[in-house]
PDB file of N, CA and C in Angstrom:
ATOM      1  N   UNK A   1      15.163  -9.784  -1.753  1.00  0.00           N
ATOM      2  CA  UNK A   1      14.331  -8.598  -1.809  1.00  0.00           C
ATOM      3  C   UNK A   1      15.235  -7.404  -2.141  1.00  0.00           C
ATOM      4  N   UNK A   2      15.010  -6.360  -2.896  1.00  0.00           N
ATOM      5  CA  UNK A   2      15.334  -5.449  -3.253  1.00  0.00           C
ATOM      6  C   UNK A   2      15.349  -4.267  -2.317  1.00  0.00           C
ATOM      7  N   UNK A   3      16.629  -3.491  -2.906  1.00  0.00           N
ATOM      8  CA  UNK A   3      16.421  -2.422  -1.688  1.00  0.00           C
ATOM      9  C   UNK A   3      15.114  -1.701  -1.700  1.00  0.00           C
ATOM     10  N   UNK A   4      14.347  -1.488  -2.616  1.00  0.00           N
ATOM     11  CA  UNK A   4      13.597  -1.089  -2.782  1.00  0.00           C
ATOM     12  C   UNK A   4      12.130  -1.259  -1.695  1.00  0.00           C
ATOM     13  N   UNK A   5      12.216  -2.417  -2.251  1.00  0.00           N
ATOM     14  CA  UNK A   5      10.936  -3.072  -1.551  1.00  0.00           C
ATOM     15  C   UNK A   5      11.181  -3.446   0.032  1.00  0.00           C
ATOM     16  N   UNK A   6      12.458  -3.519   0.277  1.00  0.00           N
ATOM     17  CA  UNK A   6      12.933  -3.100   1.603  1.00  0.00           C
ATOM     18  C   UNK A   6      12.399  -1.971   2.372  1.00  0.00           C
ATOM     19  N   UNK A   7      12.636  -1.020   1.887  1.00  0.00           N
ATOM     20  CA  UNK A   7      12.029   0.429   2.265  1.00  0.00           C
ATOM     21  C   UNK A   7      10.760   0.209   2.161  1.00  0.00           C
ATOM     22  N   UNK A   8      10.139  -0.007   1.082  1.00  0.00           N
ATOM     23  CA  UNK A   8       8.481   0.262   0.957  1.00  0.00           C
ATOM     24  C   UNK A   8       8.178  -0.812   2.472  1.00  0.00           C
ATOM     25  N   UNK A   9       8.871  -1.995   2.584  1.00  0.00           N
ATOM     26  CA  UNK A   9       8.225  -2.573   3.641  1.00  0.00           C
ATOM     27  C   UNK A   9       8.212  -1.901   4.954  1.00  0.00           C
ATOM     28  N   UNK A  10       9.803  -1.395   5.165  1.00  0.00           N
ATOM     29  CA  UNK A  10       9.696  -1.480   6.450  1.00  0.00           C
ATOM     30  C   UNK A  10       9.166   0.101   6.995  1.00  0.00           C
ATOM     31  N   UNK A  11       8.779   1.109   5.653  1.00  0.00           N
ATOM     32  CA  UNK A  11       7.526   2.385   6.166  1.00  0.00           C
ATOM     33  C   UNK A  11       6.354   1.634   6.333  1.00  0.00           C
ATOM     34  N   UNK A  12       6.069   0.523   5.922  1.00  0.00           N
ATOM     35  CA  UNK A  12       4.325   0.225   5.766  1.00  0.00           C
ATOM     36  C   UNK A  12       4.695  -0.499   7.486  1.00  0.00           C
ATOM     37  N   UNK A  13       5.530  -0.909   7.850  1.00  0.00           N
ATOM     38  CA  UNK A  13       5.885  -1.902   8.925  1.00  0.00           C
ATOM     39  C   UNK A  13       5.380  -0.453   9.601  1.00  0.00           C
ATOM     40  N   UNK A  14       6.522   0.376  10.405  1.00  0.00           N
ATOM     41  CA  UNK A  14       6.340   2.021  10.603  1.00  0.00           C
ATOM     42  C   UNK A  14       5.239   2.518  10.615  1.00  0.00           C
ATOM     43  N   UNK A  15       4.199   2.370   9.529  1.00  0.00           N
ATOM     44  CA  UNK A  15       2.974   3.103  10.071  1.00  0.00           C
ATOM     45  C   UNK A  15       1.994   2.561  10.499  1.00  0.00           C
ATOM     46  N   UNK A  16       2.372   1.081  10.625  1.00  0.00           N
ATOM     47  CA  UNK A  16       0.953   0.414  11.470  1.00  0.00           C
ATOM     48  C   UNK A  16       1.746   0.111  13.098  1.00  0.00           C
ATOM     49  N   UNK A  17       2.831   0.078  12.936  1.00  0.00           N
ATOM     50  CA  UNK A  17       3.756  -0.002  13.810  1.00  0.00           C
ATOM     51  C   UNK A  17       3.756   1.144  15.382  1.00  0.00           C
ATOM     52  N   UNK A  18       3.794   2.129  15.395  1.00  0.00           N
ATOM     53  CA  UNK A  18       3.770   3.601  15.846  1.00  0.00           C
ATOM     54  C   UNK A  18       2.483   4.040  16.400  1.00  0.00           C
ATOM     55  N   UNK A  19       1.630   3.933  15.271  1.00  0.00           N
ATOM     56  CA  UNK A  19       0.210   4.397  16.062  1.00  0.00           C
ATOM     57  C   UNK A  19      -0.096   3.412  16.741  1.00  0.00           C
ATOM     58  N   UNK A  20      -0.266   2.337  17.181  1.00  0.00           N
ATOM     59  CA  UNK A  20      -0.488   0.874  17.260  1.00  0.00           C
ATOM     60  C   UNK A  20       0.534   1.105  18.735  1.00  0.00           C
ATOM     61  N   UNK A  21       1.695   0.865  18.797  1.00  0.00           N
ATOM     62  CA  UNK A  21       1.950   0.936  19.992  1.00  0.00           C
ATOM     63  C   UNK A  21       1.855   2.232  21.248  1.00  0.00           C
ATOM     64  N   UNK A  22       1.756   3.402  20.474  1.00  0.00           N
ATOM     65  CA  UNK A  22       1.224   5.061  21.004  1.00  0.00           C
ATOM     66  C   UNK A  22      -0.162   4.365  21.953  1.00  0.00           C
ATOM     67  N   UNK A  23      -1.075   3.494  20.984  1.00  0.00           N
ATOM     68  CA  UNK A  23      -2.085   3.634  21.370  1.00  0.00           C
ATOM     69  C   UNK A  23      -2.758   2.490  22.703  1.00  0.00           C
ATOM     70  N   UNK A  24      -1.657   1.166  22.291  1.00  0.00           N
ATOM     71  CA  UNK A  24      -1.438   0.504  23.483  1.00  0.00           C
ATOM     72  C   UNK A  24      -1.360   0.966  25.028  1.00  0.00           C
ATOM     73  N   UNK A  25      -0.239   1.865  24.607  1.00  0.00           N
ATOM     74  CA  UNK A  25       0.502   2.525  25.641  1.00  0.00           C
ATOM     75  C   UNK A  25      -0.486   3.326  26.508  1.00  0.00           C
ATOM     76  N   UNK A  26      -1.520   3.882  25.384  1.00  0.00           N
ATOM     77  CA  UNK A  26      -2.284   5.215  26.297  1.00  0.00           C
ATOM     78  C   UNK A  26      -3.222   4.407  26.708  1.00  0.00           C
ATOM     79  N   UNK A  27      -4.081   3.582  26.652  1.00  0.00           N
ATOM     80  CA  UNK A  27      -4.367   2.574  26.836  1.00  0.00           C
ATOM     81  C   UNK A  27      -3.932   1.986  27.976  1.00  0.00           C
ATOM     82  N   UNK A  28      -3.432   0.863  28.024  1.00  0.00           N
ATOM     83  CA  UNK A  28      -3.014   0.233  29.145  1.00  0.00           C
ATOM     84  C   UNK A  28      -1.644   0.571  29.823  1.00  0.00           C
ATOM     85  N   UNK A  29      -0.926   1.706  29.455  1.00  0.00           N
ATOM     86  CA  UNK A  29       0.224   1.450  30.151  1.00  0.00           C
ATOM     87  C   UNK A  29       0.247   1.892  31.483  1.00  0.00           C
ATOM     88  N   UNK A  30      -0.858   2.521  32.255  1.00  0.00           N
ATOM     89  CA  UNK A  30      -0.465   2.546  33.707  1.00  0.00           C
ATOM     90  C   UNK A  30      -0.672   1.317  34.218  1.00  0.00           C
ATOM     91  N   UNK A  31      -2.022   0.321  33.880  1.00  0.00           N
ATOM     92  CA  UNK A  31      -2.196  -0.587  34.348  1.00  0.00           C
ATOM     93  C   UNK A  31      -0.927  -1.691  34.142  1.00  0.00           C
ATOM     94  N   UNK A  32      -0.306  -1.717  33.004  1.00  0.00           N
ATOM     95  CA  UNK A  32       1.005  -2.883  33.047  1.00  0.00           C
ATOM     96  C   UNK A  32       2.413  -2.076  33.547  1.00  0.00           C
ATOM     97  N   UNK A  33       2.157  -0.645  33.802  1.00  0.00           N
ATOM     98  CA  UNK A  33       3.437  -0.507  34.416  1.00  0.00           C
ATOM     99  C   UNK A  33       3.777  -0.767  36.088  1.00  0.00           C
ATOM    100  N   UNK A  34       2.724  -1.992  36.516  1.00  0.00           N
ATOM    101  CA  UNK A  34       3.489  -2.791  37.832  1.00  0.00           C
ATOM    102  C   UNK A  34       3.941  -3.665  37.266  1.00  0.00           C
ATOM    103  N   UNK A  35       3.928  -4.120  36.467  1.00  0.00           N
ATOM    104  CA  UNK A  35       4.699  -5.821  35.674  1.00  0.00           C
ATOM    105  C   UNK A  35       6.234  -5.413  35.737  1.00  0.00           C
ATOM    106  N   UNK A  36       6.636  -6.456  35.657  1.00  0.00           N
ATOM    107  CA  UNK A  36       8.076  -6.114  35.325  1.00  0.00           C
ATOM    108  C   UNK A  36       8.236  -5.835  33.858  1.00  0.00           C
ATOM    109  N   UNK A  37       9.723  -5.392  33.106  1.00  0.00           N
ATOM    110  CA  UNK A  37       9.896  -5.124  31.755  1.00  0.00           C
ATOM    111  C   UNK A  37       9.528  -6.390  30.925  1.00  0.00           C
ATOM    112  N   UNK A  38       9.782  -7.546  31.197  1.00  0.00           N
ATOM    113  CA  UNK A  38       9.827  -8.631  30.434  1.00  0.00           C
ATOM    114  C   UNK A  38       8.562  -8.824  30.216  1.00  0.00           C
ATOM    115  N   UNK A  39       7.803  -8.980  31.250  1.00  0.00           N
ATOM    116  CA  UNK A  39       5.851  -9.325  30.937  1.00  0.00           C
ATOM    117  C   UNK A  39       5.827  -7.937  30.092  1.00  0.00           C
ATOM    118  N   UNK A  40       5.662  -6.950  30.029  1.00  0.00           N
ATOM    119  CA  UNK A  40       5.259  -5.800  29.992  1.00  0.00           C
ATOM    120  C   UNK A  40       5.532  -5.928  28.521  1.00  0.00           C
ATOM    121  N   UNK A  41       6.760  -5.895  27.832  1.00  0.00           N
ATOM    122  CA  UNK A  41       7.274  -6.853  26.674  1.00  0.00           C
ATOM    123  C   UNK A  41       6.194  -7.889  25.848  1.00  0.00           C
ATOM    124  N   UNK A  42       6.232  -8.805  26.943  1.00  0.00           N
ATOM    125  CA  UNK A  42       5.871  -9.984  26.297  1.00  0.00           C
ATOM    126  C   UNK A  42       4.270  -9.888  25.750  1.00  0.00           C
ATOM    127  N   UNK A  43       3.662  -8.972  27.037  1.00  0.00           N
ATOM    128  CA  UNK A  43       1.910  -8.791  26.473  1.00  0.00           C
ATOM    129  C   UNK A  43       1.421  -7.228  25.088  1.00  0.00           C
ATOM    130  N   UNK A  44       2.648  -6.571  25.321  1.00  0.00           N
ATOM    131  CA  UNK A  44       2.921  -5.738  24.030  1.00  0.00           C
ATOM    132  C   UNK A  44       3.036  -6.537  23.024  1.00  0.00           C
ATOM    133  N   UNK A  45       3.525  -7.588  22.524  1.00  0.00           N
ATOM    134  CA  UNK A  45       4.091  -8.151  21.674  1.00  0.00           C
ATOM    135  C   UNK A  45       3.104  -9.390  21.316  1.00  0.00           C
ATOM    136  N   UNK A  46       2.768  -9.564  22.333  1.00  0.00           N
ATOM    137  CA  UNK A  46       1.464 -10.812  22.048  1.00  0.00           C
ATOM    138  C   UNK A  46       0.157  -9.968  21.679  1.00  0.00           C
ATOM    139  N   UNK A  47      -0.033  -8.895  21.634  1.00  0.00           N
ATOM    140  CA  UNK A  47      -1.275  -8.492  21.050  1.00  0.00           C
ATOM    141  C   UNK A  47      -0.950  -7.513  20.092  1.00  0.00           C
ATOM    142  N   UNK A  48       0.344  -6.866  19.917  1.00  0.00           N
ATOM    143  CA  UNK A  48       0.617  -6.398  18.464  1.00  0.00           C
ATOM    144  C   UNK A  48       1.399  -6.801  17.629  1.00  0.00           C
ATOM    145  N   UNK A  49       1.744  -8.283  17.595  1.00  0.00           N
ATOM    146  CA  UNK A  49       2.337  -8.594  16.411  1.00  0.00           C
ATOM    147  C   UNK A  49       1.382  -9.424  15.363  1.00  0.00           C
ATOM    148  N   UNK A  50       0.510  -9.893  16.070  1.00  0.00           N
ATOM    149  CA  UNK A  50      -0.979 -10.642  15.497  1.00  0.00           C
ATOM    150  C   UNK A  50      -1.534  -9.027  14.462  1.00  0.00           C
ATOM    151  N   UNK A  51      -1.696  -7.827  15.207  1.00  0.00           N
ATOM    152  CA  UNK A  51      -2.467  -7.146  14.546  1.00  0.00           C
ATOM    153  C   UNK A  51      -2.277  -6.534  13.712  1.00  0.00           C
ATOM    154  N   UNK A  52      -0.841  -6.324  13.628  1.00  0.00           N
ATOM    155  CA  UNK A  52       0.144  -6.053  12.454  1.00  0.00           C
ATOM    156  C   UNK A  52       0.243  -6.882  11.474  1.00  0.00           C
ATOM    157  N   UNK A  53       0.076  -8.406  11.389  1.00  0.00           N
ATOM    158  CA  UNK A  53      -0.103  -9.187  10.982  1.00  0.00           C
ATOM    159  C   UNK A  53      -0.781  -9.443   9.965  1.00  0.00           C
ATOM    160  N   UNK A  54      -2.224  -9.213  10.733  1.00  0.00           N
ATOM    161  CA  UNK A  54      -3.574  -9.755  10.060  1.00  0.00           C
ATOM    162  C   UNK A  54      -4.355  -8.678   9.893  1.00  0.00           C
ATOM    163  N   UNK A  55      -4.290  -7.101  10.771  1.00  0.00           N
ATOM    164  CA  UNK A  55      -5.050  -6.333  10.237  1.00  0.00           C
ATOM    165  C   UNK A  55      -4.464  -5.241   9.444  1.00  0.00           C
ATOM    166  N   UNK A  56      -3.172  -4.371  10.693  1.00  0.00           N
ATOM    167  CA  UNK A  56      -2.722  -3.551  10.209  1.00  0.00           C
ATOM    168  C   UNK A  56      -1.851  -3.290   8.835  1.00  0.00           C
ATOM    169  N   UNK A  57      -1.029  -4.409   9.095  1.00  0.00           N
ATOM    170  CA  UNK A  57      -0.272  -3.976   7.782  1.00  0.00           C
ATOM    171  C   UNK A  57      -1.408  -4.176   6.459  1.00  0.00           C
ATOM    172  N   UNK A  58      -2.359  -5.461   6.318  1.00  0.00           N
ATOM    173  CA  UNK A  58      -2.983  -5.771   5.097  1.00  0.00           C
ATOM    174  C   UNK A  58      -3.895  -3.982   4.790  1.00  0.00           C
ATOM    175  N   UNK A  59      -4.022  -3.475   5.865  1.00  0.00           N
ATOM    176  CA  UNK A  59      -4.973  -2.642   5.998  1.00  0.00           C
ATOM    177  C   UNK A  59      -4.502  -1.201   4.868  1.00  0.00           C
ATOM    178  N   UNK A  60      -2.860  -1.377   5.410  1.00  0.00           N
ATOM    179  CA  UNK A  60      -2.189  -0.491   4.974  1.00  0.00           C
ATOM    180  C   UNK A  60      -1.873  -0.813   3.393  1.00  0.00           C
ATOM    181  N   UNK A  61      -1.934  -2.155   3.050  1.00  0.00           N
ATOM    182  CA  UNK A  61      -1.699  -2.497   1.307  1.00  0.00           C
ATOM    183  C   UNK A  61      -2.993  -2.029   0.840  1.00  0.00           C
ATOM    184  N   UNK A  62      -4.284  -2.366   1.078  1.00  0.00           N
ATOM    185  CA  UNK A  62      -5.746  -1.995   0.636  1.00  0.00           C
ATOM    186  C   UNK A  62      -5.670  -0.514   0.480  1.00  0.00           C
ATOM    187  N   UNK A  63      -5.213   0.294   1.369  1.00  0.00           N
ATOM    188  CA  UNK A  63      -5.013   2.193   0.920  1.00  0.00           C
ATOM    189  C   UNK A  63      -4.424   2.064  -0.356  1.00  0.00           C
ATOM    190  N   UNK A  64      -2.636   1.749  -0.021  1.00  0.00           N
ATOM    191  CA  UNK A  64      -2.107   1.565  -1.394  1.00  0.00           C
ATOM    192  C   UNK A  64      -2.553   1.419  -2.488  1.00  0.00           C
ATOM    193  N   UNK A  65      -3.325   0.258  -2.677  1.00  0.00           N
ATOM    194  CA  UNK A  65      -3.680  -0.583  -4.122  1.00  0.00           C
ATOM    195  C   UNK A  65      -5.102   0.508  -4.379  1.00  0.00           C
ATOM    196  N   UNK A  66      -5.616   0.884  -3.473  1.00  0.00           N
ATOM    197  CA  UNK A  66      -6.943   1.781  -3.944  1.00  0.00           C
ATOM    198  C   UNK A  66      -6.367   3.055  -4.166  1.00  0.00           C
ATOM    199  N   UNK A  67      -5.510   3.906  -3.856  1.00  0.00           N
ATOM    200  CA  UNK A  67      -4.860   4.990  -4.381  1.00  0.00           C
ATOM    201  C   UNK A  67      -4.202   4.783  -5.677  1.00  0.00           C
ATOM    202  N   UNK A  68      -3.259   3.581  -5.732  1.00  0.00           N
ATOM    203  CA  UNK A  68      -2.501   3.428  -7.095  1.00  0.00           C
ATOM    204  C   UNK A  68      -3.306   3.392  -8.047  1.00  0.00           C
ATOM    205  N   UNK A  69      -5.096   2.494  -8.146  1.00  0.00           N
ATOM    206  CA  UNK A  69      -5.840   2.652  -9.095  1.00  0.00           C
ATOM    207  C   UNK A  69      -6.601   3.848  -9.383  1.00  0.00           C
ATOM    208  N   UNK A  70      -6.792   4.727  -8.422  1.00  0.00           N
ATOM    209  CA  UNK A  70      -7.505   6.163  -8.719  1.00  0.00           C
ATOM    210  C   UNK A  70      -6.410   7.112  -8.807  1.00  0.00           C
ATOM    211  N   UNK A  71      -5.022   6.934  -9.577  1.00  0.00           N
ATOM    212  CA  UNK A  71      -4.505   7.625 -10.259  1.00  0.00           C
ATOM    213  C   UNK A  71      -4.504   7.483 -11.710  1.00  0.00           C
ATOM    214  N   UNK A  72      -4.754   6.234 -12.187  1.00  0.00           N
ATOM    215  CA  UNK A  72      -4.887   5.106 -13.117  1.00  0.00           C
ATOM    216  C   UNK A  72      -6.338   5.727 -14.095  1.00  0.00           C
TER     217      UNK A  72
END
């Protein structure tokens, strides 16, 4: 992979990335802050790496590709 496409990935990673865990956090984080760090970890990570996955990031190529054509 190119440096290029390096970067483009890892901002698109970054912006589904950020709001996504902000919003976890406001969300559930009083309730998981009795867990210890490791659970607390582990259930962050089990429900946002799926959504990054399958919704967020694809979510974030569909803006892309519909902006790149309505410059077009």
């Amino acid at each position: 992979m190119k440096t290029k496409a390096k970067l483009i990935a890892s901002l698109k990673i970054w912006i589904v990335i950020y709001p996504s865990i902000t919003l976890f956090l406001y969300l559930f984080g009083e309730s998981l802050s009795a867990l210890p760090l490791h659970q607390r970890t582990l259930l962050l990570t089990l429900s946002l790496v799926p959504w990054m996955v399958f919704v967020g990031i694809p979510f974030v190529d569909l803006i892309i590709r519909f902006i790149s054509t309505q410059k077009k």
